[in-house]
Protein backbone atom coordinates (compact mmCIF):
# COMPACT_ATOMS: atom_id res chain seq x y z
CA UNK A 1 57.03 123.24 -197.72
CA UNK A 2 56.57 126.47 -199.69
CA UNK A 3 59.76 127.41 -200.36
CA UNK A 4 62.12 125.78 -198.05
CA UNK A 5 63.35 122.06 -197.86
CA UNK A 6 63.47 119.54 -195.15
CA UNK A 7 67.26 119.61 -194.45
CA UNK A 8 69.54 116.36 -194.38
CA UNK A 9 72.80 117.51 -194.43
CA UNK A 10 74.74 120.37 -193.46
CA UNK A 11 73.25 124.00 -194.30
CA UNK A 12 75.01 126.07 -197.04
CA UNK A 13 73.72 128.79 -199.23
CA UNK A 14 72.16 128.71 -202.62
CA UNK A 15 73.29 131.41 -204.69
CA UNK A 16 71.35 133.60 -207.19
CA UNK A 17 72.30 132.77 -211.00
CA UNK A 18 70.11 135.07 -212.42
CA UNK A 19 72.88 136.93 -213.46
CA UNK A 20 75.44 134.45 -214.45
CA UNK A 21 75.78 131.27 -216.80
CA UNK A 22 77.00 128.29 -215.77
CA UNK A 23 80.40 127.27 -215.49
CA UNK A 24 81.24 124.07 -216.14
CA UNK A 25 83.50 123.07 -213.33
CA UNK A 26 79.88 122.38 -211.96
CA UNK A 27 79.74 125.10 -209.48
CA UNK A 28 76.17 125.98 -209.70
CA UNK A 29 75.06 122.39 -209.56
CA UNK A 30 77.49 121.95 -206.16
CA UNK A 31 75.28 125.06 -205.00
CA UNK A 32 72.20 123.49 -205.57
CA UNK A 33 73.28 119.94 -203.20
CA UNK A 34 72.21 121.96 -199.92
CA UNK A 35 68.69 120.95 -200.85
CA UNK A 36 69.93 117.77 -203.01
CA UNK A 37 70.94 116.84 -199.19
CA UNK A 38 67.91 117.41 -197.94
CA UNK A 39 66.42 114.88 -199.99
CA UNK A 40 69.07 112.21 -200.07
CA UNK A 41 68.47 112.24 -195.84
CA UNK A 42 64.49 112.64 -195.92
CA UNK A 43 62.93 110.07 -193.59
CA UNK A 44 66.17 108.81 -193.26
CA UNK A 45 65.72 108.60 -189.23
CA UNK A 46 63.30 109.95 -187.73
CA UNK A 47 61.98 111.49 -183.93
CA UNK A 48 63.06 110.49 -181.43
CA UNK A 49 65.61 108.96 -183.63
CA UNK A 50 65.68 105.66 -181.80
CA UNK A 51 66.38 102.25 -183.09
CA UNK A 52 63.23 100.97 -181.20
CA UNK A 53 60.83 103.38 -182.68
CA UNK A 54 58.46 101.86 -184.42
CA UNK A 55 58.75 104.48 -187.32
CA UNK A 56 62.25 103.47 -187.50
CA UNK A 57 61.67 99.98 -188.34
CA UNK A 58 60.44 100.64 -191.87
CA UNK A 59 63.40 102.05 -192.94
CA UNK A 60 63.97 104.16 -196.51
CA UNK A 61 60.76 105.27 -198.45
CA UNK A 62 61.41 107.31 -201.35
CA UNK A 63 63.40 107.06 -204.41
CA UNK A 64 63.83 102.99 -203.79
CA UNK A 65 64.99 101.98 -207.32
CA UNK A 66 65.30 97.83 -206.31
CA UNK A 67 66.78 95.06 -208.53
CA UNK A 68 63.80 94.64 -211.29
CA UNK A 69 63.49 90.96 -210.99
CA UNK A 70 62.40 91.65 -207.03
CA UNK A 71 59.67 94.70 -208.27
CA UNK A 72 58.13 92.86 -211.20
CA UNK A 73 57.46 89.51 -209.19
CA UNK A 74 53.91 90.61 -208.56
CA UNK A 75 54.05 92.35 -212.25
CA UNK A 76 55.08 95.48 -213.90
CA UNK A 77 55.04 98.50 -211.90
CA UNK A 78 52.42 101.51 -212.72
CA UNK A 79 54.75 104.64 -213.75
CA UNK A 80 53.33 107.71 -212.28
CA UNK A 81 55.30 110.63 -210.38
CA UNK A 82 55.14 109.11 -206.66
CA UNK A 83 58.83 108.54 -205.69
CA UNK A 84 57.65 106.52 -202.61
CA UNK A 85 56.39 103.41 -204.66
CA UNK A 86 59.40 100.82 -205.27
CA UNK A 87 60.41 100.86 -208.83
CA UNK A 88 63.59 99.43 -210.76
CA UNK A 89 64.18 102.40 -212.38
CA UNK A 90 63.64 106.49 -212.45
CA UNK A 91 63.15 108.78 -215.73
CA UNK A 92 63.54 112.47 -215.64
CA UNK A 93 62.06 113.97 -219.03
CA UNK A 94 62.99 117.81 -219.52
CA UNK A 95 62.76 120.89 -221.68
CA UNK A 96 66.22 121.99 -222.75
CA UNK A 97 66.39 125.44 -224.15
CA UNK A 98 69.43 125.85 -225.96
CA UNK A 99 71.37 129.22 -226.43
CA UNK A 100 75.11 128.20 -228.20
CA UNK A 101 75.34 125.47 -230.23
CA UNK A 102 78.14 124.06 -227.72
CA UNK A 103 76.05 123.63 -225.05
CA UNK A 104 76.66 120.92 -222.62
CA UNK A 105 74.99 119.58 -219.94
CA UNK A 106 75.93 117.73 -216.56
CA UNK A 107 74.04 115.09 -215.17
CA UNK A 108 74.82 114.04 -211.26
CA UNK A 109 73.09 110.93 -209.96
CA UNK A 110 73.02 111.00 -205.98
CA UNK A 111 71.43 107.98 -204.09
CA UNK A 112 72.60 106.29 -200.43
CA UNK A 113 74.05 102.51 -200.07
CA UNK A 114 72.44 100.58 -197.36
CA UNK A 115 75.15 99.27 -195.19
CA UNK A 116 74.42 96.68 -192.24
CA UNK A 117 76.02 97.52 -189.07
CA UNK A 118 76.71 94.39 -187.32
CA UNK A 119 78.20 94.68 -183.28
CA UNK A 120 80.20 91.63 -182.56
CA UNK A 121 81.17 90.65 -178.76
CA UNK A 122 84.14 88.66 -178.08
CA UNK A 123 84.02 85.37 -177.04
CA UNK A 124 86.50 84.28 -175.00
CA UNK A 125 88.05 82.41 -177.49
CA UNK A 126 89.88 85.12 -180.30
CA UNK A 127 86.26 84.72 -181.99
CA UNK A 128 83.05 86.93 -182.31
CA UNK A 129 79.40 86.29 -182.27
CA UNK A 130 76.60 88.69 -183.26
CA UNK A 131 75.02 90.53 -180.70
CA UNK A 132 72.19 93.35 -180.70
CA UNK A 133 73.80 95.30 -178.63
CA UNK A 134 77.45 95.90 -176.41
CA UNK A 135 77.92 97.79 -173.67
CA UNK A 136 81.79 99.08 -173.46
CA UNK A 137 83.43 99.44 -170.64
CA UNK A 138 83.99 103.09 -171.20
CA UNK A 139 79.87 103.25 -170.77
CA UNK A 140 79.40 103.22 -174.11
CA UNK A 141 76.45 100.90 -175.73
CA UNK A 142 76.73 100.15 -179.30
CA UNK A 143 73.99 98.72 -181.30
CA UNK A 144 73.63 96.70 -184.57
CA UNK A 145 71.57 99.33 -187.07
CA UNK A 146 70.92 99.86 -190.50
CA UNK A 147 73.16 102.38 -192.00
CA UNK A 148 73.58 104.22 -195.23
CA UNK A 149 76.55 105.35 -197.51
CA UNK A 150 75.99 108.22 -199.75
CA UNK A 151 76.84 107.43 -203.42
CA UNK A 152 77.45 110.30 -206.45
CA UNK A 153 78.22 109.72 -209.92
CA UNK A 154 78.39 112.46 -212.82
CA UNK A 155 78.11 112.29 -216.51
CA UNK A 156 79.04 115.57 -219.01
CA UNK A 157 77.82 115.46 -222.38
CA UNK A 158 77.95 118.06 -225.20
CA UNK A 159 74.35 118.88 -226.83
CA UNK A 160 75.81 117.24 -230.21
CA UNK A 161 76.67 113.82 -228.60
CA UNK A 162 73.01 113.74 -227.11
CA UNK A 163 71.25 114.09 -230.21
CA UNK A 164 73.47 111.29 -231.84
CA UNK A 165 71.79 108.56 -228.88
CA UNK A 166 73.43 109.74 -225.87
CA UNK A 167 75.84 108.24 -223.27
CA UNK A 168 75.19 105.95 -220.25
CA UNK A 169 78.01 105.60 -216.91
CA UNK A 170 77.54 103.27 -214.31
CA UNK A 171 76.37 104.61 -211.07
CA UNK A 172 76.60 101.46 -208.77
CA UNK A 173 78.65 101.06 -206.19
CA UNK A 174 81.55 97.93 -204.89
CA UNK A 175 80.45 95.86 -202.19
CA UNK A 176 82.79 96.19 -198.84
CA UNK A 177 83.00 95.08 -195.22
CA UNK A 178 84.76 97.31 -192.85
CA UNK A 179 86.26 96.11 -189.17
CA UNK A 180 86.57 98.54 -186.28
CA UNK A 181 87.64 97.13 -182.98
CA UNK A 182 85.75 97.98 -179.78
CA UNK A 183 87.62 99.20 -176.35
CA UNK A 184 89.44 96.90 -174.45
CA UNK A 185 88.51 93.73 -177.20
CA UNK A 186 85.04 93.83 -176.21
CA UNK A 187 84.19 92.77 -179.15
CA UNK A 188 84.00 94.86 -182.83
CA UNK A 189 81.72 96.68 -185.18
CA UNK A 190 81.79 95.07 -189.04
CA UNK A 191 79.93 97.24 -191.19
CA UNK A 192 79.33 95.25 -194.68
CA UNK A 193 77.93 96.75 -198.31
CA UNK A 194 76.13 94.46 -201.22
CA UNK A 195 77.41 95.59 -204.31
CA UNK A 196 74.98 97.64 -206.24
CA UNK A 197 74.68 97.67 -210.05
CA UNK A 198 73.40 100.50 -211.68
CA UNK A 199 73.18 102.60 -214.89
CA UNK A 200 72.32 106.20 -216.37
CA UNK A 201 71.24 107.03 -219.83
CA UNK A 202 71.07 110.53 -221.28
CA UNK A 203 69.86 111.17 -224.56
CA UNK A 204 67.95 114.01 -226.35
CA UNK A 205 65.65 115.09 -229.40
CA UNK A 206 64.76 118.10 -230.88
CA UNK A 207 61.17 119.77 -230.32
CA UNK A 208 61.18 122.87 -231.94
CA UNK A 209 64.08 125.25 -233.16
CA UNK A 210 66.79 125.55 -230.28
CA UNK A 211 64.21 123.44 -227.71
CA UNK A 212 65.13 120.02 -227.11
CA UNK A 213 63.28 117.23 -224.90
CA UNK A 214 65.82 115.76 -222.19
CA UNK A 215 65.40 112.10 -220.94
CA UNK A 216 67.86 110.64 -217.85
CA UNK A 217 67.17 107.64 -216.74
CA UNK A 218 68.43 105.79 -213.98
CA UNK A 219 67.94 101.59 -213.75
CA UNK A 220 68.85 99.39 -211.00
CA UNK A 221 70.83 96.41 -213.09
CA UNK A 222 71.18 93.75 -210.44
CA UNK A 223 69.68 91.21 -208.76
CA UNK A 224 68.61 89.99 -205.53
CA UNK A 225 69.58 86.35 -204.53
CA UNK A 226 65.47 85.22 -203.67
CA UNK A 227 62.99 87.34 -205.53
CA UNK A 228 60.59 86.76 -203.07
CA UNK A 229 62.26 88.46 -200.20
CA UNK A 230 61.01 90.72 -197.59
CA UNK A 231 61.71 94.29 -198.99
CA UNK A 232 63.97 94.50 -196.00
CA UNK A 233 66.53 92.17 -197.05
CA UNK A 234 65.98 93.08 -201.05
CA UNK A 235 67.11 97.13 -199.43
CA UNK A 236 70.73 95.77 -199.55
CA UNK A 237 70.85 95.79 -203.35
CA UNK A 238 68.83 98.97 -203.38
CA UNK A 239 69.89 102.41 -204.52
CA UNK A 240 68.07 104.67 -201.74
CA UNK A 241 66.70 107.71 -202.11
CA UNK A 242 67.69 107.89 -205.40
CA UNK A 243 67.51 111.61 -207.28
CA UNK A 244 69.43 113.78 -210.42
CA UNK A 245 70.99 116.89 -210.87
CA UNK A 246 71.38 118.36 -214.06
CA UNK A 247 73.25 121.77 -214.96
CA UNK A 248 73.07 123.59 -218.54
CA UNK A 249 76.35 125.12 -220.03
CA UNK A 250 74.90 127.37 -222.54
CA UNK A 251 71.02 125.96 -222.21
CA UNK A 252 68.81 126.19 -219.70
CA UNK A 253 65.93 123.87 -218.29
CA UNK A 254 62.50 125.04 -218.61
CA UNK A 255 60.33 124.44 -215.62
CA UNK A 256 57.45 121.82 -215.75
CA UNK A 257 55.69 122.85 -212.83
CA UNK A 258 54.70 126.63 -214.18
CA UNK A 259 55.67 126.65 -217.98
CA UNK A 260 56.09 130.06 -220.38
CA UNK A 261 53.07 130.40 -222.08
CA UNK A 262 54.36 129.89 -225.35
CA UNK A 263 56.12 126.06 -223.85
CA UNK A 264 52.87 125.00 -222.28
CA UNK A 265 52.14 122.24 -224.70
CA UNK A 266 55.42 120.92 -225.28
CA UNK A 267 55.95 120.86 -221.29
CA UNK A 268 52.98 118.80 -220.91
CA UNK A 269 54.71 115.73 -223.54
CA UNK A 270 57.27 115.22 -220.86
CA UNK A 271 56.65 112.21 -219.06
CA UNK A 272 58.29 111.73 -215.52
CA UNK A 273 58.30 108.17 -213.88
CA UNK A 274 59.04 107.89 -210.04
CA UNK A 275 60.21 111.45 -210.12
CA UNK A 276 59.64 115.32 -210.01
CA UNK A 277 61.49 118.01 -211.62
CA UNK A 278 61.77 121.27 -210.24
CA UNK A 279 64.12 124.54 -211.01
CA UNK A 280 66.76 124.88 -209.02
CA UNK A 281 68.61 128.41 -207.34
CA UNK A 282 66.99 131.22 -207.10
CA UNK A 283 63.91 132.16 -208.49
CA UNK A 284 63.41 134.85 -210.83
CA UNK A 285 61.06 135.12 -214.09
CA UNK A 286 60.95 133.31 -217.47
CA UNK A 287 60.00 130.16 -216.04
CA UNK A 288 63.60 128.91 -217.16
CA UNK A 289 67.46 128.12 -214.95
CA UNK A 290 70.57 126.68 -215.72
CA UNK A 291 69.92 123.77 -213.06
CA UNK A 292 67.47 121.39 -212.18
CA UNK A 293 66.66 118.95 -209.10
CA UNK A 294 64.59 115.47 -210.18
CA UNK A 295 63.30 114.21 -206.84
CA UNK A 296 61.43 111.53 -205.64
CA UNK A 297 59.66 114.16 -203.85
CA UNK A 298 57.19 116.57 -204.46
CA UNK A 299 58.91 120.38 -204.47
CA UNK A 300 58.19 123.81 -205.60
CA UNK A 301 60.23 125.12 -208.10
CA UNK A 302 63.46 127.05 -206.81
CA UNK A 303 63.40 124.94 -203.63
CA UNK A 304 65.97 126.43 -200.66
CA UNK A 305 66.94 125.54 -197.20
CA UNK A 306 65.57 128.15 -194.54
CA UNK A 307 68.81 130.36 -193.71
CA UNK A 308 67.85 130.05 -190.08
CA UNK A 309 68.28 126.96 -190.02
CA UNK A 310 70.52 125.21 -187.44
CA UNK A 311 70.99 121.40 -189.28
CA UNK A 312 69.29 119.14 -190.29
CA UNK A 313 65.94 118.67 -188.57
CA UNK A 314 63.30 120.39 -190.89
CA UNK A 315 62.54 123.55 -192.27
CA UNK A 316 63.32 125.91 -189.90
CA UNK A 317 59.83 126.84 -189.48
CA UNK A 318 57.47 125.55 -186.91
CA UNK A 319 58.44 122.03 -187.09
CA UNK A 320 61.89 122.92 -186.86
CA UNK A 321 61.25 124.17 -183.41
CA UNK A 322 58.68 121.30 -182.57
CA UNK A 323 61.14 118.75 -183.15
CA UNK A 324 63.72 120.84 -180.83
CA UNK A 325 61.57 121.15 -178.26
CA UNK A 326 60.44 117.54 -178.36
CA UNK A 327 64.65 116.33 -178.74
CA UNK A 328 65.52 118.67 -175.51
CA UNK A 329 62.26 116.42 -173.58
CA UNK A 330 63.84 113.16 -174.06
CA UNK A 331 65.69 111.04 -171.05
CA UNK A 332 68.62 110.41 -170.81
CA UNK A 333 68.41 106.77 -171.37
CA UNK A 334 66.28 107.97 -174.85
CA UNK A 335 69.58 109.97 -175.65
CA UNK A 336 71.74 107.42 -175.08
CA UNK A 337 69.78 105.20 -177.46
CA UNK A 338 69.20 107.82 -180.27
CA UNK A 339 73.47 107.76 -180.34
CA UNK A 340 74.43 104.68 -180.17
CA UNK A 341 71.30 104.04 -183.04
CA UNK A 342 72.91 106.09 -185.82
CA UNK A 343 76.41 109.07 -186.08
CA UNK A 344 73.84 111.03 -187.61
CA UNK A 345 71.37 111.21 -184.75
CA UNK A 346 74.25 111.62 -182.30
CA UNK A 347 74.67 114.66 -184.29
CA UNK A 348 71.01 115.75 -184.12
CA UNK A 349 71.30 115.22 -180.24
CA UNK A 350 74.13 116.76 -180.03
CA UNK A 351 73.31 120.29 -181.30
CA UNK A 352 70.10 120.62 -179.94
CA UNK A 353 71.56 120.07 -176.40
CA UNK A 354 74.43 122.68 -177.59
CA UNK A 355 72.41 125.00 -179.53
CA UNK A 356 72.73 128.91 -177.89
CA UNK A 357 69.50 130.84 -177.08
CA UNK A 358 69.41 133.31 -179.93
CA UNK A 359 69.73 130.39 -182.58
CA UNK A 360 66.98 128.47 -180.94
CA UNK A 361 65.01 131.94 -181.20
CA UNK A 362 65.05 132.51 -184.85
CA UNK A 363 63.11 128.96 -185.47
CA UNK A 364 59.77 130.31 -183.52
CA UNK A 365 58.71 131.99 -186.97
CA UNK A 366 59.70 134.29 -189.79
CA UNK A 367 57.85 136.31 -191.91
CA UNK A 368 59.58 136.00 -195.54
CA UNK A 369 57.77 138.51 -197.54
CA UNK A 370 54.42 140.77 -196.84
CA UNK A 371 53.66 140.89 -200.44
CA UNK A 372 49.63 139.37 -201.31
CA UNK A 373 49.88 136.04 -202.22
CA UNK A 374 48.87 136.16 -206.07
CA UNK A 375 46.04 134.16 -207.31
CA UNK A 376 46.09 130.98 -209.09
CA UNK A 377 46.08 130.84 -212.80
CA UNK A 378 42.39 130.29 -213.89
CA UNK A 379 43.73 126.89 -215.83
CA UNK A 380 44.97 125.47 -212.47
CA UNK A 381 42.51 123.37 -210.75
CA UNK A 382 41.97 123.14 -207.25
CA UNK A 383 42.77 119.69 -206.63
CA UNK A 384 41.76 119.42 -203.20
CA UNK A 385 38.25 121.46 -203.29
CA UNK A 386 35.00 120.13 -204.08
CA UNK A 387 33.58 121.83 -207.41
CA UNK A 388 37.05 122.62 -208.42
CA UNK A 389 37.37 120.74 -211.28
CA UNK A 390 34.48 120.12 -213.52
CA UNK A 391 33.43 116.22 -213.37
CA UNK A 392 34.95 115.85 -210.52
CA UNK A 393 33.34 115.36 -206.77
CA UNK A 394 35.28 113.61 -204.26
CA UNK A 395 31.94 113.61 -201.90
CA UNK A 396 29.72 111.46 -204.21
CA UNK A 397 32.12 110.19 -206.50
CA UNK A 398 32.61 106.19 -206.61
CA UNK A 399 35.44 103.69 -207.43
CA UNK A 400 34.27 99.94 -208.42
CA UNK A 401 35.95 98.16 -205.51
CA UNK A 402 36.22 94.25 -206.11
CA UNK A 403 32.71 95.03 -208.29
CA UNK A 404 31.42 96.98 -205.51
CA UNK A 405 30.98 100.79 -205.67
CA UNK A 406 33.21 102.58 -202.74
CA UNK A 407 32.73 105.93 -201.85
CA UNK A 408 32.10 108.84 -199.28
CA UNK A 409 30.40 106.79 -196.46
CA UNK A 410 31.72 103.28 -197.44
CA UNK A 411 33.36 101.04 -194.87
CA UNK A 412 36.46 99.42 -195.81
CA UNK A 413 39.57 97.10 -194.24
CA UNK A 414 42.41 98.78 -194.77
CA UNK A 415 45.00 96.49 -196.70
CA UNK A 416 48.10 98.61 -197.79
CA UNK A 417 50.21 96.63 -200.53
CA UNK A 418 53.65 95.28 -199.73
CA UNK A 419 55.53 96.43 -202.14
CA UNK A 420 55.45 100.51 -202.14
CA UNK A 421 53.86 101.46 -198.53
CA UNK A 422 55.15 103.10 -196.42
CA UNK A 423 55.27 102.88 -192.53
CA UNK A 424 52.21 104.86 -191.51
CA UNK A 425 49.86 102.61 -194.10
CA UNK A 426 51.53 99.19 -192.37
CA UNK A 427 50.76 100.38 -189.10
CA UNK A 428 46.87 100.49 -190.15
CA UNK A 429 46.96 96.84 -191.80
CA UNK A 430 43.55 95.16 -191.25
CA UNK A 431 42.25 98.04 -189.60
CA UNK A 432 38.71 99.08 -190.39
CA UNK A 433 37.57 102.94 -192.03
CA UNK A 434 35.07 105.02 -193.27
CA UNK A 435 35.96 106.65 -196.38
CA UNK A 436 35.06 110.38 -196.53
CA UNK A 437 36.09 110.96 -200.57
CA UNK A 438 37.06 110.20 -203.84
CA UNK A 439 40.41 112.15 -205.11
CA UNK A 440 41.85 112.18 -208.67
CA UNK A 441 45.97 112.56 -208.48
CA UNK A 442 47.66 114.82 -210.73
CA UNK A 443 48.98 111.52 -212.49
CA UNK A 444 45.52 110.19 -213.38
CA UNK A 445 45.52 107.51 -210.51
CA UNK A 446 42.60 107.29 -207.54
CA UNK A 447 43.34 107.56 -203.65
CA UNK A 448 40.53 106.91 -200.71
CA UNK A 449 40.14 109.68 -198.28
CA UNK A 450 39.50 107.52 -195.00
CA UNK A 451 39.15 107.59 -191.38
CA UNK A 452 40.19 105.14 -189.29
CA UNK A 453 37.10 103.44 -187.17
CA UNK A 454 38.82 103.26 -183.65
CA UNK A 455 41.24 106.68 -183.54
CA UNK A 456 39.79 108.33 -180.78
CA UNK A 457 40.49 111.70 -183.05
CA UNK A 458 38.86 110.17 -186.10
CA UNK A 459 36.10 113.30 -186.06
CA UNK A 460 38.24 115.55 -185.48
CA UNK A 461 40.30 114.58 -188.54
CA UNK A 462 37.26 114.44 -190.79
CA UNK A 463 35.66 117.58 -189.79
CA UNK A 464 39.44 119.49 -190.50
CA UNK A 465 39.95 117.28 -193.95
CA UNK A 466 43.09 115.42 -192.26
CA UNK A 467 42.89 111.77 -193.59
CA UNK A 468 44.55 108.59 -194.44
CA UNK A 469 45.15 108.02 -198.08
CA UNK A 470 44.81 104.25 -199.70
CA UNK A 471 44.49 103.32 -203.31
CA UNK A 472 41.34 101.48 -204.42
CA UNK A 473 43.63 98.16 -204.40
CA UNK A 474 44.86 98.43 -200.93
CA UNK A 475 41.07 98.24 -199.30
CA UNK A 476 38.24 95.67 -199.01
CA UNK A 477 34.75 96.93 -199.09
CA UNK A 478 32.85 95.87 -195.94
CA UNK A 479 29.63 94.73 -196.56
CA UNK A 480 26.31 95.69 -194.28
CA UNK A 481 26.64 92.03 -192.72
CA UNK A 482 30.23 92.15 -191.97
CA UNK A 483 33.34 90.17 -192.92
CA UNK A 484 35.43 87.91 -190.98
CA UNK A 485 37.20 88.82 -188.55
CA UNK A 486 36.16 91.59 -185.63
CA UNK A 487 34.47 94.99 -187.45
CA UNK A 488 34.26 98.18 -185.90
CA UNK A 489 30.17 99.53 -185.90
CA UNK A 490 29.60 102.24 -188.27
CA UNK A 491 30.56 105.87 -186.44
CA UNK A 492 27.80 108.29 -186.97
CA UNK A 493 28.28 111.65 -188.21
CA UNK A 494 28.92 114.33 -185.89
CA UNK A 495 27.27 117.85 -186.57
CA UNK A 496 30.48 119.43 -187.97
CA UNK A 497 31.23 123.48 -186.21
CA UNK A 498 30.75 125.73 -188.31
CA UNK A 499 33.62 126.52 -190.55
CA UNK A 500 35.13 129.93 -191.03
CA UNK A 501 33.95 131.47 -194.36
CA UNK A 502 37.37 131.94 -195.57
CA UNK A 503 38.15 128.38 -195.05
CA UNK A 504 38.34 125.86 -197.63
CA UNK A 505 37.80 122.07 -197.16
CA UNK A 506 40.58 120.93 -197.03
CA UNK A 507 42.21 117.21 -198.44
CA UNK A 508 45.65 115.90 -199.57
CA UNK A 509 45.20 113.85 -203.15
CA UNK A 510 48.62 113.53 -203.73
CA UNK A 511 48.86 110.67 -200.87
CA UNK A 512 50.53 112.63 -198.23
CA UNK A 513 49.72 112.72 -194.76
């Protein structure tokens, strides 16, 4: 994900603002929601988009900001920049850069509402009852899912009132239950919302002459009735997916990600929590643009969506066509499942069955520029390669484990946490690994390369550097003499193949898979 975005919503330019300053009907911050889309929708449903996927039983995994009482039961969360660990709230700290002393700036908060869709059959009697499913007479099957409502609030501020200790707007939303009737009284589809309770702060201070440091912050305010919940019940008083907008009237936001020179020092005082700032439209130079996306994913800056792309599937790159190829294999008793599961699957399923040749021809590849790729700046490490940042070696480094060292070699139970895991680590609970490194996030925190003991690819993923990624707190070391419970043998090294010379090894620190 170079340059282009997952896409969630419906595809629409962004425009180049190199050349002009923002207007503050919010134009150039409306441009920028084609990729704000893509990120309210990512991992929203997933291939083959079916209710009884097992990947679609986890539901909603990044930008979760849940009622505080329900995240702080075990204790306080750990701020870092991961949007896909649970949190009650989300802080966006940015350099402002201001060029007329009336500046203003625009903050839009953008999050989904889960929604419970319930199918009711009648009974006989002018009642309902709850039912997983109803099959219409028109051959229609409707089935109880987990929805979501998109949500948007905005806040304007001039410069002056943010230096005098900001302004706040609520961004919840009301509760509501809607009642659609079914053909021929079959029954009826009730669709009911919690009310969510939610706030926004924006408030600056100066830095240095006509720079000023930026801080939004987003808190959920409610409650959940039982604070020890499953996560999927404490999701109804959830804002989902949660991320900002900002746009500059007469400033402009300096990016974090590749700083001017001259900003480098006062970038790296900004502290993000749950989030990621990135420049938004096109890019150009100066490091600096009149809007900004916070996400609870990790993007370049100047992020776009692919212009060949059909919808919202991917990127319009290989995956794009993967996942169309894959959609046009399913049966028709998949399809049929995949739209009565969610509208926005139907659509998915919908224009891949319609989609004309020379559209489906455009996703098998595109070469965007044949310009060299330009090297790295000598003071950015290489995270993921071994001797790439002094101290560092994610082959023989060590993590004290429950007082016992864990490293490259170790074997380990795999024991994801239950608050901030998503659906690939619970599908691994209790299995046993082998970890292959040690890897130092950006944010300061720890993650175990691993291997999973009885994946019949398992070395094949550790010869290419494709692993599983677990924080020191979510394993338990596995002594030489076993622990209870059955425990996979040690798996021997293979004799990696030789790698190409121009390969590096690869790994993924920042917890993605």
């Amino acid at each position: 994900m170079a340059d282009h975005v997952g896409m969630g919503g419906a595809a629409s330019a962004v425009v180049d603002d190199a050349d002009a300053s923002y207007d503050p009907s919010g134009a150039r911050v409306d441009r920028l929601s084609a990729v704000a889309d893509a990120v309210l929708y990512e991992g929203y449903l997933l291939y083959p988009y079916r209710r009884s996927s097992p990947k679609n039983r986890v539901r909603w995994q990044f930008g979760v900001l849940l009622p505080r009482d329900w995240v702080e039961r075990d204790g306080p969360v750990t701020p870092g920049i991961s949007g896909s660990a649970d949190s009650w709230y989300q802080e966006t700290q940015v350099l402002l850069r201001v060029r007329r002393e009336d500046a203003v700036v625009r903050v839009r908060v953008r999050y989904l509402q889960m929604q419970d869709k319930q199918v009711e059959a009648a009974d006989g009697s002018g009642g309902h009852r709850p039912v997983e499913s109803l099959r219409t007479d028109d051959g229609v099957t409707h089935l109880s899912f987990e929805e979501a409502v998109p949500r948007e609030t905005e806040l304007v501020l001039p410069l002056a009132e943010l230096l005098r200790g900001g302004g706040s707007v609520a961004v919840g939303a009301p509760a509501g239950t809607e009642y659609v009737p079914l053909p021929a009284g079959a029954g009826r589809t009730v669709r009911r919302r919690r009310e969510l309770r939610a706030v926004t702060t924006a408030v600056a201070e100066p830095v240095a002459p006509d720079l000023y440091r930026l801080r939004v912050r987003t808190e959920n305010t409610g409650e959940v009735p039982d604070p020890r919940a499953l996560r999927g019940e404490a999701l109804r008083n959830a804002l989902i997916a949660t991320h900002t907008l900002l746009g500059g009237d007469g400033a402009e936001f300096v990016s974090l990600v590749d700083p001017p020179a001259d900003l480098a020092e006062q970038a790296r005082g900004c502290r993000n929590a749950f989030t990621f700032p990135v420049l938004g439209g096109a890019a150009r130079d100066g490091g600096t643009s009149t809007v900004l996306l916070s996400a609870p994913i990790i993007l370049p800056d100047f992020p776009q969506v692919a212009p060949e792309s059909p919808g919202d599937l991917h990127d319009a790159a290989e995956i794009d066509e993967i996942l169309t190829l894959r959609t046009m294999l399913l049966t028709d008793e998949e399809k049929a499942e995949a739209r009565a599961t969610d509208p926005r699957a139907a659509d998915i399923l919908d224009r891949v069955d319609t989609m004309p040749p020379e559209v489906f021809a455009r996703l098998h590849g595109t070469i965007r520029s044949m310009a060299p790729v330009r090297p790295a700046p000598a003071q950015r490490p290489a995270w993921w390669q071994e001797g790439g940042d002094e101290g560092l070696s994610p082959a023989t480094d060590t993590v004290d484990v429950d007082g016992v060292p864990v490293g490259g070699g170790s074997r380990v139970r795999l024991r994801p946490r239950t608050r901030g895991a998503d659906a690939q680590d619970m599908f691994l609970d209790g299995r046993t690994a082998q970890v292959a490194a040690v890897f130092h996030d950006v944010d300061g925190s720890v993650r175990l390369a691993v291997t999973v003991d009885d994946d019949p690819a398992a070395e094949l993923h550790d010869w290419y550097g494709r692993y599983h990624y677990f924080r020191p707190d979510e394993v338990e070391p596995i002594d030489r003499a076993g622990t209870s419970g059955p425990v996979q043998p040690p798996r021997p090294h293979a004799p990696r193949p030789a790698r190409p010379a121009d390969r590096p090894e690869r790994g993924r620190p920042d917890g993605h898979r």
